[in-house]
Protein backbone atom coordinates (compact mmCIF):
# COMPACT_ATOMS: atom_id res chain seq x y z
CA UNK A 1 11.24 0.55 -7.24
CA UNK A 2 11.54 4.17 -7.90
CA UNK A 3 13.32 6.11 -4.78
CA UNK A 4 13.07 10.37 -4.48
CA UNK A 5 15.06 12.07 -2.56
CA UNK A 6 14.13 14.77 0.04
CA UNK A 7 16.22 17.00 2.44
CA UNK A 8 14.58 17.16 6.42
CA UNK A 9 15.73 19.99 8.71
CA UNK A 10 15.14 19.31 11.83
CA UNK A 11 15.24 21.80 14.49
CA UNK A 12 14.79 22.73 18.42
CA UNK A 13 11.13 23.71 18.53
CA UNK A 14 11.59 26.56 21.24
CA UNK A 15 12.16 23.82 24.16
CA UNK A 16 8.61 22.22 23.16
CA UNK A 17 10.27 19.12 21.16
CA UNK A 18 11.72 19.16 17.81
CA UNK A 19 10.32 20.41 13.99
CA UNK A 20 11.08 18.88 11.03
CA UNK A 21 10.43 19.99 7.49
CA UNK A 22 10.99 19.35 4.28
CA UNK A 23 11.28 22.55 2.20
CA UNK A 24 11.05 20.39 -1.02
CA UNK A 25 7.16 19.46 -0.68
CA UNK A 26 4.97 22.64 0.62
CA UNK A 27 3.00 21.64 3.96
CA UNK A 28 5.64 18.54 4.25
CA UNK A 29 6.52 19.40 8.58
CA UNK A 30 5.77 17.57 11.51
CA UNK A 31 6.84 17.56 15.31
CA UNK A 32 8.07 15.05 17.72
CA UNK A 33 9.46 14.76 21.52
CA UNK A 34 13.04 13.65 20.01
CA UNK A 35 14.18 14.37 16.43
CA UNK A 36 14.02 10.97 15.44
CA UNK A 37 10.00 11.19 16.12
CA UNK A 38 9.91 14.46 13.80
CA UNK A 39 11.75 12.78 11.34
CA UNK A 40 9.39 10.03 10.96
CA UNK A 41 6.34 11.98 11.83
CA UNK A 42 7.84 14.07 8.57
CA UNK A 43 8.00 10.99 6.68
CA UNK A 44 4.42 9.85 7.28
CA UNK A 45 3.44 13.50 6.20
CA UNK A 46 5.35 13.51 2.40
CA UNK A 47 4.29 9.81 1.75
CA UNK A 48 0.66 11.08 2.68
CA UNK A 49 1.40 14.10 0.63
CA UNK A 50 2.81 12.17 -2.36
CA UNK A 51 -0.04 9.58 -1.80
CA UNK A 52 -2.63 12.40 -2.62
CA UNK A 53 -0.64 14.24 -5.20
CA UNK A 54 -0.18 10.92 -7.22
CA UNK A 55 -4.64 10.71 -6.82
CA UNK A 56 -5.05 13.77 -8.30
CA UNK A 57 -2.13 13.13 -10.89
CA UNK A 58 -0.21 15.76 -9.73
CA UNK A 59 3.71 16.25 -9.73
CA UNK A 60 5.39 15.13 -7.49
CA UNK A 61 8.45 17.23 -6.86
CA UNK A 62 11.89 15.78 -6.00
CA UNK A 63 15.94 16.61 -6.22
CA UNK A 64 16.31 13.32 -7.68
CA UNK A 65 14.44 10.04 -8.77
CA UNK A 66 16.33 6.87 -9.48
CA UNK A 67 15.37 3.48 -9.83
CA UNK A 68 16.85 1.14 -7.17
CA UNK A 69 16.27 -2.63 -5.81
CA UNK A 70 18.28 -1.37 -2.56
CA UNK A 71 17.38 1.88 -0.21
CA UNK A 72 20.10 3.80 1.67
CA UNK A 73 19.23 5.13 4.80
CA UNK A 74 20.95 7.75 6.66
CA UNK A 75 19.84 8.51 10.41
CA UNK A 76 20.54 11.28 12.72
CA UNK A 77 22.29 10.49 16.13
CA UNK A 78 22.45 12.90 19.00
CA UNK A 79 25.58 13.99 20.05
CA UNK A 80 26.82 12.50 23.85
CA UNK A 81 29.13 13.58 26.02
CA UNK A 82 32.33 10.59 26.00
CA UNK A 83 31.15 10.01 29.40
CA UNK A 84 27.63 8.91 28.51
CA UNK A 85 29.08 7.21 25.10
CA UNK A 86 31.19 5.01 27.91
CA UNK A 87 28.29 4.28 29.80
CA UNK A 88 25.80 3.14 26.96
């Protein structure tokens, strides 16, 4: 299996949910109500992106491609308050 690697920003979209984008892959954004939604929403967009890049035997642009029988996943959690941390 062949993994890329992307960078997501995610950020406040002005009180209307959250934007994330990947500034690796043009078009490559998405929103969501939390920023784990944008995230994936994001997700769905590059592999749809890649998906039609890869038809059309495009490049497709990365910082890094390795070959891997494992993924690594890394996923954003929100900052609480110790209070609510106690609670959960």
């Amino acid at each position: 299996m062949k993994i890329a690697n992307f960078d997501i920003t995610v950020q406040d979209n002005e009180g209307d949910g959250y934007l994330a984008r990947c500034d690796d892959i043009q078009g490559a954004f998405a929103e969501g109500e939390t920023p784990e939604d944008a995230i994936a929403n994001c997700i769905s967009v590059i592999d749809m992106i890649i998906a039609y890049r890869r038809e059309r035997n495009e490049q497709i642009p990365s910082k890094e491609q390795i070959e891997t029988e494992s993924v690594s996943v890394s996923i954003p959690v929100l900052a609480i308050s110790p209070e609510e941390f106690e609670n959960a």
